[in-house]
Protein backbone atom coordinates (compact mmCIF):
# COMPACT_ATOMS: atom_id res chain seq x y z
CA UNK A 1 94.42 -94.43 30.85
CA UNK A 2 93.67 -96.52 27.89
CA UNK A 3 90.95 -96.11 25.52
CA UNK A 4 89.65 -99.04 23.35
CA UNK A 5 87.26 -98.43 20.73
CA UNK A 6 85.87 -101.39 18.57
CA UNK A 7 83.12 -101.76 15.65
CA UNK A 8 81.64 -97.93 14.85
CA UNK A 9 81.89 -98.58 10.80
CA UNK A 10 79.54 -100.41 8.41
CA UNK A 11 79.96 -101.93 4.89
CA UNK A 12 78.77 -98.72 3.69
CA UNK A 13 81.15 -96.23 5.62
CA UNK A 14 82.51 -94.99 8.44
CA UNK A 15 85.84 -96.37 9.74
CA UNK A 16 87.03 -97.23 13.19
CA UNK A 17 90.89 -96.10 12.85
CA UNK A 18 89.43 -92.73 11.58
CA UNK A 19 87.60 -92.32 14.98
CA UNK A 20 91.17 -93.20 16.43
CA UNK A 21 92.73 -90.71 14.64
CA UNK A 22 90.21 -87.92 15.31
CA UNK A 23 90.61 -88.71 19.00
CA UNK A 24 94.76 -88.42 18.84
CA UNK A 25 93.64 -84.48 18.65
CA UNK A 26 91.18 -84.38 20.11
CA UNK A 27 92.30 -85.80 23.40
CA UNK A 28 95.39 -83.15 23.90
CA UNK A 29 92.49 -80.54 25.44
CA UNK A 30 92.72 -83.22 28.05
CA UNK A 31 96.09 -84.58 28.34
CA UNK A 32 98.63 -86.22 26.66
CA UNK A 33 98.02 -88.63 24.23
CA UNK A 34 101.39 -91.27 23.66
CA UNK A 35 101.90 -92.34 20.08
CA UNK A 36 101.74 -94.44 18.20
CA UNK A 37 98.20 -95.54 18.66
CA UNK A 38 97.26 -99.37 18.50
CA UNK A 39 95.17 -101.16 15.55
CA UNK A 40 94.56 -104.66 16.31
CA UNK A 41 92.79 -107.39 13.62
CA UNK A 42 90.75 -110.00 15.28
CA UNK A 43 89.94 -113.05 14.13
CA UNK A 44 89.08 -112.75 10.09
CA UNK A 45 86.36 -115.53 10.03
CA UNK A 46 83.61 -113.91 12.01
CA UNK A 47 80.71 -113.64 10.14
CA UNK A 48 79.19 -110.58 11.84
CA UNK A 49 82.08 -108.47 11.33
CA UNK A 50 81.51 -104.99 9.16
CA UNK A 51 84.82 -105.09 6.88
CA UNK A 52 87.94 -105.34 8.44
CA UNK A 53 86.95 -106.59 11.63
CA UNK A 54 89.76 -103.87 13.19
CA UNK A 55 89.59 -102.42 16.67
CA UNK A 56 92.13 -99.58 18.06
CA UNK A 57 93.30 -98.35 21.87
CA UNK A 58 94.94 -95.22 22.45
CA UNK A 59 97.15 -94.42 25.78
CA UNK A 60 96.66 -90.94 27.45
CA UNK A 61 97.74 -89.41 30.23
CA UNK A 62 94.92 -87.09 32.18
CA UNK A 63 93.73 -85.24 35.30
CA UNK A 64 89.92 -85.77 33.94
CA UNK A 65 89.17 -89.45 33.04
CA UNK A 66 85.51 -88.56 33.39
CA UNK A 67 85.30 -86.11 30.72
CA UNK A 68 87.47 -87.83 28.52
CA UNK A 69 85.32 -90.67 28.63
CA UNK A 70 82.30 -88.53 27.82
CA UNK A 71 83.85 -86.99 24.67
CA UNK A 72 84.82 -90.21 23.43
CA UNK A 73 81.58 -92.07 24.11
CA UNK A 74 79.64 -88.66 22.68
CA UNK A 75 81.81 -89.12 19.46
CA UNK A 76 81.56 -92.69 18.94
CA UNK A 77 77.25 -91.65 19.13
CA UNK A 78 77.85 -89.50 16.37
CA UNK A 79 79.89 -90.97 14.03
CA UNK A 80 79.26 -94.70 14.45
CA UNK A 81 76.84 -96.01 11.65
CA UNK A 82 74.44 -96.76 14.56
CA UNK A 83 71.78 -97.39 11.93
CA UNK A 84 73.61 -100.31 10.37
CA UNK A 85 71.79 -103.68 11.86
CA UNK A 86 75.59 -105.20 12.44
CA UNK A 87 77.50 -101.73 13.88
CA UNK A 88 77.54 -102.91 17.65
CA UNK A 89 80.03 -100.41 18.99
CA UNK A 90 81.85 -100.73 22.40
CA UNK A 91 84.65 -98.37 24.34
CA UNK A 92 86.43 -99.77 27.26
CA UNK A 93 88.65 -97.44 29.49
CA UNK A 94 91.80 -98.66 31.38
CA UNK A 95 92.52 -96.53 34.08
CA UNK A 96 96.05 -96.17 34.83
CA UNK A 97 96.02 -97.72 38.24
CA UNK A 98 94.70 -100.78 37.15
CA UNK A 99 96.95 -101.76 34.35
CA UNK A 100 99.01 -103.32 35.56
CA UNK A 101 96.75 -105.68 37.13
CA UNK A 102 94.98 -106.14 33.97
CA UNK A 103 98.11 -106.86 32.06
CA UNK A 104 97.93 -110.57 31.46
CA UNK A 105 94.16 -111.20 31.81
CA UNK A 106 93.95 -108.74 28.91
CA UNK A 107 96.23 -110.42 26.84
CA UNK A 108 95.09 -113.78 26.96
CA UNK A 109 91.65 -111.92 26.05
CA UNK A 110 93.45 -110.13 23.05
CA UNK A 111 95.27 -113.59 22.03
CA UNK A 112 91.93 -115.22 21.95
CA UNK A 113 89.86 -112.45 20.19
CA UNK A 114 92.30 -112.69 17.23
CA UNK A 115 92.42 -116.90 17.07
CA UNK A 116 89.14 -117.93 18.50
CA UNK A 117 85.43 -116.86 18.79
CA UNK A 118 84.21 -114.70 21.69
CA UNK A 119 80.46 -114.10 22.62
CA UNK A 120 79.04 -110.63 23.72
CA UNK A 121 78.58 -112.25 26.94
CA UNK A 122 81.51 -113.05 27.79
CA UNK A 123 83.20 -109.62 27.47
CA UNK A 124 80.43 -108.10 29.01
CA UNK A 125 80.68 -110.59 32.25
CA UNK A 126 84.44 -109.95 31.84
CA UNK A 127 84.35 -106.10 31.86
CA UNK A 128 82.25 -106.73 35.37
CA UNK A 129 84.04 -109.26 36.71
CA UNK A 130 86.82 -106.73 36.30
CA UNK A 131 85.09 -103.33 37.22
CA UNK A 132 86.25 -102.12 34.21
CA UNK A 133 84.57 -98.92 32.85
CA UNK A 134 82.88 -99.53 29.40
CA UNK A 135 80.10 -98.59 27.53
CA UNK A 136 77.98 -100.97 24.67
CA UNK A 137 75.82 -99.20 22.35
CA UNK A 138 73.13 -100.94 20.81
CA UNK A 139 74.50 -105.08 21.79
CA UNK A 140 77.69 -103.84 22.60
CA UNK A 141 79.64 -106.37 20.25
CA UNK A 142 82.49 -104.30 19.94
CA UNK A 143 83.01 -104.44 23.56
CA UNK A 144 85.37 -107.61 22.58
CA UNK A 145 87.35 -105.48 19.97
CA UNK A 146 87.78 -102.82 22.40
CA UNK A 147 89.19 -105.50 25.36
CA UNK A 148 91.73 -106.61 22.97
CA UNK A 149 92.93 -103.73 21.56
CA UNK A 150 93.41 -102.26 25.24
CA UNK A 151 95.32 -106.05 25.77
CA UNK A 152 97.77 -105.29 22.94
CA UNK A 153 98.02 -101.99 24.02
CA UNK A 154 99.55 -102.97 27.96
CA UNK A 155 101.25 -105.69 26.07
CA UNK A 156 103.27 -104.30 23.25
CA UNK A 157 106.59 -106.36 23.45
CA UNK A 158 104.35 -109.57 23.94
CA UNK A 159 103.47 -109.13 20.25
CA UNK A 160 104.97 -109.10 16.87
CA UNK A 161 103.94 -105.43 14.91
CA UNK A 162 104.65 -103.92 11.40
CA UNK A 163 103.13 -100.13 11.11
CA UNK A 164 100.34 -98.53 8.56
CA UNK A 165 100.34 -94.97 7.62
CA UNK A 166 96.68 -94.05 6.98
CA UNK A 167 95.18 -91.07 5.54
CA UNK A 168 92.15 -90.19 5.61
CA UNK A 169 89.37 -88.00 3.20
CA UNK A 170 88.22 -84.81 4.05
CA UNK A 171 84.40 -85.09 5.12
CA UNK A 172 82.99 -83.80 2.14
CA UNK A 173 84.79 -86.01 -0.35
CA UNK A 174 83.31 -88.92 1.52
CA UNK A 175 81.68 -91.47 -0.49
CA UNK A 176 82.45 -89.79 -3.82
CA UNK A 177 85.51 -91.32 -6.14
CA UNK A 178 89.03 -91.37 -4.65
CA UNK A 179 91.80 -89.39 -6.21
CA UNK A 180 95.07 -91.11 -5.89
CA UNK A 181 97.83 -90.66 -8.72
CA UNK A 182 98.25 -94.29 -9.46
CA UNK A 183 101.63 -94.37 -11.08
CA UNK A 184 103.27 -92.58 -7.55
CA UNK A 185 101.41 -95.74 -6.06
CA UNK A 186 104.12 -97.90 -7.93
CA UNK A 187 107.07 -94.96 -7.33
CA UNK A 188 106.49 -95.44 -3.62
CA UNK A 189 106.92 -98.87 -4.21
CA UNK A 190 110.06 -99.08 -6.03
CA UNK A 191 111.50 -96.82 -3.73
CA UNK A 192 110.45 -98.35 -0.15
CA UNK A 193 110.09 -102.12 -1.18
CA UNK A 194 110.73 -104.34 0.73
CA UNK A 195 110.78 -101.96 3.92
CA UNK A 196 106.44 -101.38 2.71
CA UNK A 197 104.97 -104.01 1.38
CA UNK A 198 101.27 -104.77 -0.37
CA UNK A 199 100.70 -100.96 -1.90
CA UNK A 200 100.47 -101.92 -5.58
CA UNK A 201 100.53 -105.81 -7.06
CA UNK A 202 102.94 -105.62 -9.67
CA UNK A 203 102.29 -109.07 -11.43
CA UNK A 204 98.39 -108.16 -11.85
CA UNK A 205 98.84 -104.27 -12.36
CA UNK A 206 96.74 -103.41 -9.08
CA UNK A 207 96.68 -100.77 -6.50
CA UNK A 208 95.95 -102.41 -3.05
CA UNK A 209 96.11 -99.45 -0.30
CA UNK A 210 93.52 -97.74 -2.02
CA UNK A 211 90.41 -99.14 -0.43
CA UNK A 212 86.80 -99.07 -2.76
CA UNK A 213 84.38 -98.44 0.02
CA UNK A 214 82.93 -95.61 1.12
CA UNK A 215 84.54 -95.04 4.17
CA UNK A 216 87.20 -92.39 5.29
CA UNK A 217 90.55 -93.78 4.48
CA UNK A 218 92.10 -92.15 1.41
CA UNK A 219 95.13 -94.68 1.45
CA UNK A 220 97.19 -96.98 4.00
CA UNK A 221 100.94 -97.74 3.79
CA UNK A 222 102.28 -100.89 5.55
CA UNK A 223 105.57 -101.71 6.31
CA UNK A 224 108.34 -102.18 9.11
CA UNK A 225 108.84 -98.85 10.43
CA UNK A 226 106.49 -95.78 11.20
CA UNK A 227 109.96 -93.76 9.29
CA UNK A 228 109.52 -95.87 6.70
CA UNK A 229 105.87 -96.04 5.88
CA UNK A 230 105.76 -91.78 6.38
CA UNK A 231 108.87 -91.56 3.72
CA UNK A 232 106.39 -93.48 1.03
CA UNK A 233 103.39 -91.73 1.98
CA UNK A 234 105.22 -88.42 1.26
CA UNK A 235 105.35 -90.00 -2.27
CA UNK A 236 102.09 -90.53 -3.21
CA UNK A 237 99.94 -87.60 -5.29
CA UNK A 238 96.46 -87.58 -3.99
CA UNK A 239 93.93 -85.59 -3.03
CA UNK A 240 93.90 -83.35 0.20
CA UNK A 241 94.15 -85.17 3.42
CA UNK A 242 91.77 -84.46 6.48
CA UNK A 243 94.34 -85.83 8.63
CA UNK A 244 96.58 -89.03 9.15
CA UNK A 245 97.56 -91.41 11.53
CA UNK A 246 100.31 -93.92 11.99
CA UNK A 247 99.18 -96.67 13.70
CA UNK A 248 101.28 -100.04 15.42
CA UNK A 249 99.12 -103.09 14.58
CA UNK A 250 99.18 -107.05 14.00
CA UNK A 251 98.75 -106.70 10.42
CA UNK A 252 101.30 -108.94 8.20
CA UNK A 253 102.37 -111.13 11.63
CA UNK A 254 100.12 -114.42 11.17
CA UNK A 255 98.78 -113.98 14.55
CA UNK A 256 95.85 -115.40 13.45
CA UNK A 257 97.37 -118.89 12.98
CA UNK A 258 96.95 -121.77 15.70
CA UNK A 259 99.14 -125.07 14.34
CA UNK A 260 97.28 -128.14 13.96
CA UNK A 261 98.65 -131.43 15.04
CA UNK A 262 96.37 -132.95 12.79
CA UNK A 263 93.27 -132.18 10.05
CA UNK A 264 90.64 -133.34 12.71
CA UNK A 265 90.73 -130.69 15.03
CA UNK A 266 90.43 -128.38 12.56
CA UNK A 267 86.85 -125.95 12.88
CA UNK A 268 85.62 -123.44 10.83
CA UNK A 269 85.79 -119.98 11.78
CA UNK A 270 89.34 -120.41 12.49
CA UNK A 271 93.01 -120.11 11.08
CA UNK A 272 95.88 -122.51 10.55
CA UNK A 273 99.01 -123.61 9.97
CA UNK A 274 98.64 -127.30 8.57
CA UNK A 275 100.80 -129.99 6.76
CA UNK A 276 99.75 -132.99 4.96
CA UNK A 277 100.14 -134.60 1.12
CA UNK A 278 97.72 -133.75 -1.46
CA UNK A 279 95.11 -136.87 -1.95
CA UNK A 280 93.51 -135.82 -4.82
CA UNK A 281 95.01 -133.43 -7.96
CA UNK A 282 93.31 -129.97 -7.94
CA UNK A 283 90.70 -129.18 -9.96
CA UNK A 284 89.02 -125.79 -11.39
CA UNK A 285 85.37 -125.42 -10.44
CA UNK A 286 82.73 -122.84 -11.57
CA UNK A 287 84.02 -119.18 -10.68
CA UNK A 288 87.85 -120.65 -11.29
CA UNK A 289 88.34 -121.52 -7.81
CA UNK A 290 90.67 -124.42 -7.86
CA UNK A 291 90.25 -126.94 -5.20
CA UNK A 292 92.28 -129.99 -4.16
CA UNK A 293 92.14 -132.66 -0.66
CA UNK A 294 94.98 -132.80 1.58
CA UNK A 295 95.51 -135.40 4.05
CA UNK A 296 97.29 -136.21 7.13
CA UNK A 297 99.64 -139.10 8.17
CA UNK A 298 96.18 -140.24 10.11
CA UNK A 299 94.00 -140.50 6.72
CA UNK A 300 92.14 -137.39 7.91
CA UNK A 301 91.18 -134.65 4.83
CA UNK A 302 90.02 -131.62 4.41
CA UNK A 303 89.20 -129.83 1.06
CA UNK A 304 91.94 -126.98 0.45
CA UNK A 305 91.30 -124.10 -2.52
CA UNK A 306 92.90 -121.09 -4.23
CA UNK A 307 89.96 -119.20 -4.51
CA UNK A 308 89.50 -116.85 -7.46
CA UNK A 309 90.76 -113.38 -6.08
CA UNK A 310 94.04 -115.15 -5.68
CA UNK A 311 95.01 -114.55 -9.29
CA UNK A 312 97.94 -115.88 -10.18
CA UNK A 313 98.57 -117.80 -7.26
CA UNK A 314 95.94 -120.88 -8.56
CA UNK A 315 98.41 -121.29 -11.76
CA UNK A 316 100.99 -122.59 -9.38
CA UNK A 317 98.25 -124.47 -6.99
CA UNK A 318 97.34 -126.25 -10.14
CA UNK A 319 100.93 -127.77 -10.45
CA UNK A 320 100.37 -129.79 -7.25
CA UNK A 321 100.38 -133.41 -7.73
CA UNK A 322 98.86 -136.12 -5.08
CA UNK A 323 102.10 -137.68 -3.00
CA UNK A 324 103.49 -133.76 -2.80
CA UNK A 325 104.16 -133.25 0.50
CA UNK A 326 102.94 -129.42 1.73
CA UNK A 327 102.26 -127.44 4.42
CA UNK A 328 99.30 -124.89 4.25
CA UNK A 329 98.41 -121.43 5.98
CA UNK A 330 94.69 -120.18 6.14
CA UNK A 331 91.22 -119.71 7.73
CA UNK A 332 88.50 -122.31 7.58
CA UNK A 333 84.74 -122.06 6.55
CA UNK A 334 82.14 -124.28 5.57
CA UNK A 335 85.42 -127.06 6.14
CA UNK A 336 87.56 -125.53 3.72
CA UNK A 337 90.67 -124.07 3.92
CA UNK A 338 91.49 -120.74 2.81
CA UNK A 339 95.16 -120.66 1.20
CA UNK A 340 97.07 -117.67 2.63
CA UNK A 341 100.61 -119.30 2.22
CA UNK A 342 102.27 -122.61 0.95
CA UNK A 343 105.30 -124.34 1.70
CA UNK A 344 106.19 -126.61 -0.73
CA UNK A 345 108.47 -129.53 1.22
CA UNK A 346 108.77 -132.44 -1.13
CA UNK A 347 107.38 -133.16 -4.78
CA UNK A 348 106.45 -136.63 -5.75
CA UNK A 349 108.01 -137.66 -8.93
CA UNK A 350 106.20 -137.39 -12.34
CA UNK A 351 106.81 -140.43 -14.90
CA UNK A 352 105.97 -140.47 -18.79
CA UNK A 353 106.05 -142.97 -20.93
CA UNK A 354 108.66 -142.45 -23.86
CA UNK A 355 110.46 -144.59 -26.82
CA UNK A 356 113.21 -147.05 -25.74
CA UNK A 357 116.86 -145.64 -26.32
CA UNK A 358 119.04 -147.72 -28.51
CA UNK A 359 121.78 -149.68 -26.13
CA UNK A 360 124.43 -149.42 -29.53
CA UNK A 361 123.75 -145.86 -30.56
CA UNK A 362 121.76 -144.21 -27.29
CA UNK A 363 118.79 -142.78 -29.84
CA UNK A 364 115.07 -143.17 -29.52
CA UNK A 365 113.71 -146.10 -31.20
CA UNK A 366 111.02 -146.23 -33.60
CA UNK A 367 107.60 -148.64 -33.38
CA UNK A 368 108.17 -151.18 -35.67
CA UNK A 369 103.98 -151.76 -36.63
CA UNK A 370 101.03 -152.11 -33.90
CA UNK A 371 101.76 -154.91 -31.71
CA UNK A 372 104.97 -155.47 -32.62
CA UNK A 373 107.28 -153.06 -30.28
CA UNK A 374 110.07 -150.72 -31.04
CA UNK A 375 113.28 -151.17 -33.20
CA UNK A 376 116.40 -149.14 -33.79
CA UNK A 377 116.80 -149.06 -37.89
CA UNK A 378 120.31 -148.55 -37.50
CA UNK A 379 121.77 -151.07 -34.95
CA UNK A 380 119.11 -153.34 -35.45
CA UNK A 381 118.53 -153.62 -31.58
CA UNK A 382 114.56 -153.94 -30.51
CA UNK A 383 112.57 -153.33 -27.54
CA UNK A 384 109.13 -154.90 -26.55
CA UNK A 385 107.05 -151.53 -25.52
CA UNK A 386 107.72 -148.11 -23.97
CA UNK A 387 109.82 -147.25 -21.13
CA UNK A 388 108.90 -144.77 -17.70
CA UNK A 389 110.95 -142.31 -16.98
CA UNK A 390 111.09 -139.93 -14.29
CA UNK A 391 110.44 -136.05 -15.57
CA UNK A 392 111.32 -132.58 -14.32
CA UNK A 393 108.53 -131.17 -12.68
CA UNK A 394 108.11 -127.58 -13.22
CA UNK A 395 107.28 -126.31 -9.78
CA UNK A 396 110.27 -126.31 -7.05
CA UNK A 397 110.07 -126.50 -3.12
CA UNK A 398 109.76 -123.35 -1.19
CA UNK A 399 107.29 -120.89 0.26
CA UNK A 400 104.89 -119.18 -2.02
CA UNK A 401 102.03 -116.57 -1.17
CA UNK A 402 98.83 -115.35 -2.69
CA UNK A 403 99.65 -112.04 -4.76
CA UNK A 404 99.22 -108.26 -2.48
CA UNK A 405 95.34 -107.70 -3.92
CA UNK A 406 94.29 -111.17 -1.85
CA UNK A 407 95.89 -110.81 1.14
CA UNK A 408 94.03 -110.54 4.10
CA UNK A 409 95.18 -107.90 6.68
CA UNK A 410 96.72 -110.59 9.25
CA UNK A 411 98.27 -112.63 6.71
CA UNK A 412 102.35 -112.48 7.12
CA UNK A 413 103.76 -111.38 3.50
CA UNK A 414 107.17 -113.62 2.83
CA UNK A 415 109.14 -110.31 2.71
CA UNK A 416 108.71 -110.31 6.40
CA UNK A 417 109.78 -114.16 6.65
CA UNK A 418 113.70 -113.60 6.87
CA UNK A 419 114.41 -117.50 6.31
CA UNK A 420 117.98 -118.69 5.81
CA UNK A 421 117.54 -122.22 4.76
CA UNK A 422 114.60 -122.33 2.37
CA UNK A 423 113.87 -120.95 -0.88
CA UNK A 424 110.96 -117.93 -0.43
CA UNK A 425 109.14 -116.49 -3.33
CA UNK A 426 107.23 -112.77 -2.83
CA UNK A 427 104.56 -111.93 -4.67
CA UNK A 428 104.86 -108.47 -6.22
């Protein structure tokens, strides 16, 4: 059967994937459990979601599908932060007859939970519809979560998938400062990069798989391989572990992203891939958020920004130029896009305004008095006002990304990108 559990953490603890992982041992008194487990993002706009906004599905094999799904729904009642106004939590069970049946429905579900916006409803009348075994505690919002994860589950090679090595705290250290040995944070790195990716941030001196909440996790590796991601977890000097997980997931694909044909269609709580010239030069508002329009070969806009938690990455945003030709990656709120990634395509060319050069001798000339133009001394030659010239602009096509400690889980780091023909430029 499968098992999907979505939404049992809150802002202030708790963590879905730690349920997950709990449940991987659990679940041998009554089976088999098949690794590696499944975490699936959803959509990164919603407003309701706790932190992440991550569900997972396991895949066990079992004589007693009844009392498995009593231990897990008796677990998710005690560790769920039910008390938490916006933990919703739902399970959904897959029983192995039926998956195949369920294959495509659920991934079209899964697909859509990750892109779009789903209502409670409409899991709920899909879980009937169905007669799929579920349970909703309190609205039963995670109900979606738990669909989709159970989708990617029956649908692995319909999906692209890195891997994340998570640890997690022993009980009693919950909520009480994490000890993690920064500098084999940045050893790990060295040694795995670019097999793991978005550990430490090397250009602003950050750790980034150490979370700050209080919930379970101690630290998370990401990168290509569960070999890989175990070799630089064996690195890092922390604490004692409770236990660990490796876990298959949508992280660093870009799932997330639908392409828009054009700046219209585009809605908030939503992702996209969109390309357009910038209209108007960006500019650095209160908070140091820079901001800039882009438009589309139709005339329509939309306001694009580098918000501050991208670092770095606004120093380069502020080199764009109206007439540079771009193409964007990001969500959308309050009809603004988020910048995950930028392609650079084609700059528009920058003119100053210099001295004349001397046809005889090729130097600058000099003004010869207010009003009265330029004249080379030597040669004698004159010139009635400045030339334009066309300048080197210092900023060169290509793909650039927000640095590791603003990426958002789904985001696609350029490591991952593997392009032939263009130039691509990691953050680090």
């Amino acid at each position: 059967m499968i098992i999907g559990i979505d939404d049992t953490d809150s802002n202030e603890g708790m963590c879905t994937t730690y349920l997950g992982a709990l449940l991987l041992e659990e679940l041998q008194a009554f089976g088999t459990v098949e690794t590696p487990p499944i975490l699936v993002r959803l959509n990164p706009t919603i407003p309701y979601k706790t932190r992440g906004n991550a569900a997972v599905a396991l895949k066990l094999r079992t004589d007693c599908p009844e009392k498995v799904m009593g231990h897990v729904i008796n677990r998710i009642r005690e560790l769920a932060r039910l008390e938490c106004e916006k933990t919703n939590p739902g399970a959904v069970f897959i029983p192995e007859e039926a998956c195949e049946r369920l294959k495509p429905v659920l991934l079209a579900f899964m697909e859509e939970a990750v892109r779009d916006v789903i209502e409670i409803e409409r899991a709920k009348a899909l879980i009937s519809e169905l007669g799929i075994p579920a349970k909703g505690l309190k609205n039963g919002r995670g109900l979606i979560g738990a669909l989709a994860a159970c989708g990617a589950m029956l649908n692995l090679e319909k999906w692209d998938h890195t891997f994340e090595y998570l640890a997690y705290r022993q009980q009693e250290n919950w909520g009480t400062p994490r000890f993690v040995d920064k500098e084999s944070l940045f050893e790990a790195d060295r040694e795995t990069y670019p097999e793991t990716w978005d550990t430490v941030d090397l250009a602003n001196g950050l750790v980034v798989c150490v979370p700050h909440s209080a919930d379970p996790v101690l630290f998370g590796i990401r990168g290509k391989s569960p070999k890989t991601v175990t070799r630089a977890a064996s690195m890092v000097r922390a604490e004692p572990a409770a236990r660990f997980a490796v876990y298959r997931t949508n992280q660093g694909t870009d799932m997330h992203l639908l392409p828009a044909a054009n700046l219209a269609e585009i809605r908030d709580m939503h992702s996209y891939r969109a390309e357009g010239t910038v209209s108007a030069a960006p500019k650095t508002i209160q908070g140091g958020h820079v901001i800039f329009s882009l438009r589309d070969r139709k005339g329509n806009e939309i306001d694009c920004a580098a918000f501050e938690p991208t670092k770095n990455f606004r120093a380069l945003v502020r080199k764009l130029m109206p007439g540079d030709r771009i193409a964007l990656s990001g969500s959308v709120m309050s009809r603004t896009l988020n910048i995950e990634k930028i392609e650079i395509k084609a700059l528009a060319p920058l003119y100053t305004e210099e001295n004349p050069k001397c046809p005889e001798c090729g130097k600058h000339m000099k003004s010869a008095g207010q009003g009265q133009g330029f004249r080379c001394k030597k040669c004698g030659t004159a010139a009635p006002s400045k030339v334009r010239c066309e300048t080197e602009r210092s900023l060169v096509p290509g793909f650039y990304e927000v640095p590791p400690c603003a990426r958002r889980h789904l985001a696609k780091p350029l490591v991952r990108e593997g392009c032939q023909d263009c130039k691509v430029h990691p953050a680090r």
